[in-house]
C-alpha atoms as a PDB file:
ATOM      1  CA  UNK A   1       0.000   0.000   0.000  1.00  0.00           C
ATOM      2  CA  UNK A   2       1.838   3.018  -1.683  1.00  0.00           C
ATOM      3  CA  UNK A   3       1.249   6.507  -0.045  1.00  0.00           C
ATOM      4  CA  UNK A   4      -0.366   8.833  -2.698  1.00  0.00           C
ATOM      5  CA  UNK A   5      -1.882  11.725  -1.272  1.00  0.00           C
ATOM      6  CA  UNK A   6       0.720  14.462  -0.368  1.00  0.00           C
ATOM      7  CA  UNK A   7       0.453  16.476   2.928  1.00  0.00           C
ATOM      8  CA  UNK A   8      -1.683  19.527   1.769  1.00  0.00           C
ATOM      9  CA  UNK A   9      -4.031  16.773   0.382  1.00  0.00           C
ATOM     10  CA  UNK A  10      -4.218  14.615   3.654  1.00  0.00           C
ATOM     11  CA  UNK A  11      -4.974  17.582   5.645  1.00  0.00           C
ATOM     12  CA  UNK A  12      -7.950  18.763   3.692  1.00  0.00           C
ATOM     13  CA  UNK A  13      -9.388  15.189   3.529  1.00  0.00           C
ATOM     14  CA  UNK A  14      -9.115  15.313   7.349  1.00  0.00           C
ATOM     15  CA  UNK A  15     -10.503  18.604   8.090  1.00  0.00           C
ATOM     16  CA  UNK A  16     -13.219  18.089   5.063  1.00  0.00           C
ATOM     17  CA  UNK A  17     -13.987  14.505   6.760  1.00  0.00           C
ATOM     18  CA  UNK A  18     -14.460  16.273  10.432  1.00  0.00           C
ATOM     19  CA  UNK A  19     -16.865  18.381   8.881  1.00  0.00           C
ATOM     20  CA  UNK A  20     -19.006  16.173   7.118  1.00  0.00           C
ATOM     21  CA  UNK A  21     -18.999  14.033  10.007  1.00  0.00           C
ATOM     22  CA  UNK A  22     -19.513  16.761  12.552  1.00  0.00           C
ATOM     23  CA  UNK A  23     -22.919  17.635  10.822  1.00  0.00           C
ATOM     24  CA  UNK A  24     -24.238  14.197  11.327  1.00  0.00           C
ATOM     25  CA  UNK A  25     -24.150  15.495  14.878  1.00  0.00           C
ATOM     26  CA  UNK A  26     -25.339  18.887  14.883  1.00  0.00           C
ATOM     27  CA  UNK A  27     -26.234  19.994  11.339  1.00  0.00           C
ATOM     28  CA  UNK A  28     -28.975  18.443   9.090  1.00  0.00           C
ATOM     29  CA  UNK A  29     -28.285  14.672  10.203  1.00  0.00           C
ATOM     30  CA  UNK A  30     -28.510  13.056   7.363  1.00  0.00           C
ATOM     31  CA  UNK A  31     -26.075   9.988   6.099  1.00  0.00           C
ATOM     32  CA  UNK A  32     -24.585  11.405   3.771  1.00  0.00           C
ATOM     33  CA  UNK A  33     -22.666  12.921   6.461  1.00  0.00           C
ATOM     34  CA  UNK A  34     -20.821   9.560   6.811  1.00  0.00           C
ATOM     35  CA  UNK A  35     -18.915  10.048   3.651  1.00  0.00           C
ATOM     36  CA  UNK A  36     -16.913  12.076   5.795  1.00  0.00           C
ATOM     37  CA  UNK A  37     -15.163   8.983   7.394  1.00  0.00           C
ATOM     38  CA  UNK A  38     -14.191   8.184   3.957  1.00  0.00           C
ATOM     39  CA  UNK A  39     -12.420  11.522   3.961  1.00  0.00           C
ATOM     40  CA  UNK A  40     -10.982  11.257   7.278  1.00  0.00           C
ATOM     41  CA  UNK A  41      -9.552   7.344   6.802  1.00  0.00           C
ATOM     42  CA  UNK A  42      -8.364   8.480   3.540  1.00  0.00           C
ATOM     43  CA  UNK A  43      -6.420  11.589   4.872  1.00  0.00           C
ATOM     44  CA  UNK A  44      -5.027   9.997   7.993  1.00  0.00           C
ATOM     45  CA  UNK A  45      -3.524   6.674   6.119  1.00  0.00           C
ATOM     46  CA  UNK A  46      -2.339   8.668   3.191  1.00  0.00           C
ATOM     47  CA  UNK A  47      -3.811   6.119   0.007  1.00  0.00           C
ATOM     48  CA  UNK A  48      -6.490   7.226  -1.560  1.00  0.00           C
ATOM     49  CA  UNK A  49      -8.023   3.998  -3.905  1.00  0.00           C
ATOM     50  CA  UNK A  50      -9.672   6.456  -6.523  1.00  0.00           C
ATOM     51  CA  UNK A  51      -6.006   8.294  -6.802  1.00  0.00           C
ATOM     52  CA  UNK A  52      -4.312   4.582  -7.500  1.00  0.00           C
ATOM     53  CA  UNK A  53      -7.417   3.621 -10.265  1.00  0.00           C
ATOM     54  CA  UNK A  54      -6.792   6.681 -11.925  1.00  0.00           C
ATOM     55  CA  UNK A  55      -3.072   6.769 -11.449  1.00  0.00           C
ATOM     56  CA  UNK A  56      -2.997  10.131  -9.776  1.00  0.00           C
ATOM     57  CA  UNK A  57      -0.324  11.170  -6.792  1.00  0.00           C
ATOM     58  CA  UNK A  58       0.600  14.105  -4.681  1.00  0.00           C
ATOM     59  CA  UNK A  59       2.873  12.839  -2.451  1.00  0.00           C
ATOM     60  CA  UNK A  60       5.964  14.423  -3.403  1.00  0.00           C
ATOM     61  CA  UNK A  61       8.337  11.434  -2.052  1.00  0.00           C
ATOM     62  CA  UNK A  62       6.483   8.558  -3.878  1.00  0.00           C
ATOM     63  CA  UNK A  63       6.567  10.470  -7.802  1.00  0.00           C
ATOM     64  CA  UNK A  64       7.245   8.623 -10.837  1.00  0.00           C
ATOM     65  CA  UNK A  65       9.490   9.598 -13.210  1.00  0.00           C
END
């Protein structure tokens, strides 16, 4: 499992997934706030499975050539 998502990526999908998950709680509560721990999984292990389908990568240290 190759890291693709660079740090300015990660932290977005974290603080994007917090949000969507924090209006479960006190916004609309609706599911669709759960896609949030997709964000928040995502961001905190650093692979992202629609960035390997589609061959995409921001993690500086991992780059092809």
């Amino acid at each position: 499992m190759t890291k693709n998502a660079g740090s300015i990526d990660r932290a977005v999908r974290v603080v994007l997934g917090l949000v969507l998950i924090s209006l479960v709680f006190i916004g609309p509560q609706t599911p669709w706030g759960w896609i949030g721990a997709i964000f928040l999984v995502t961001g905190l292990v650093g692979m992202c499975p629609l960035y390997s389908i589609f061959g995409i990568n921001t993690c500086p240290l991992n780059k092809r050539s």
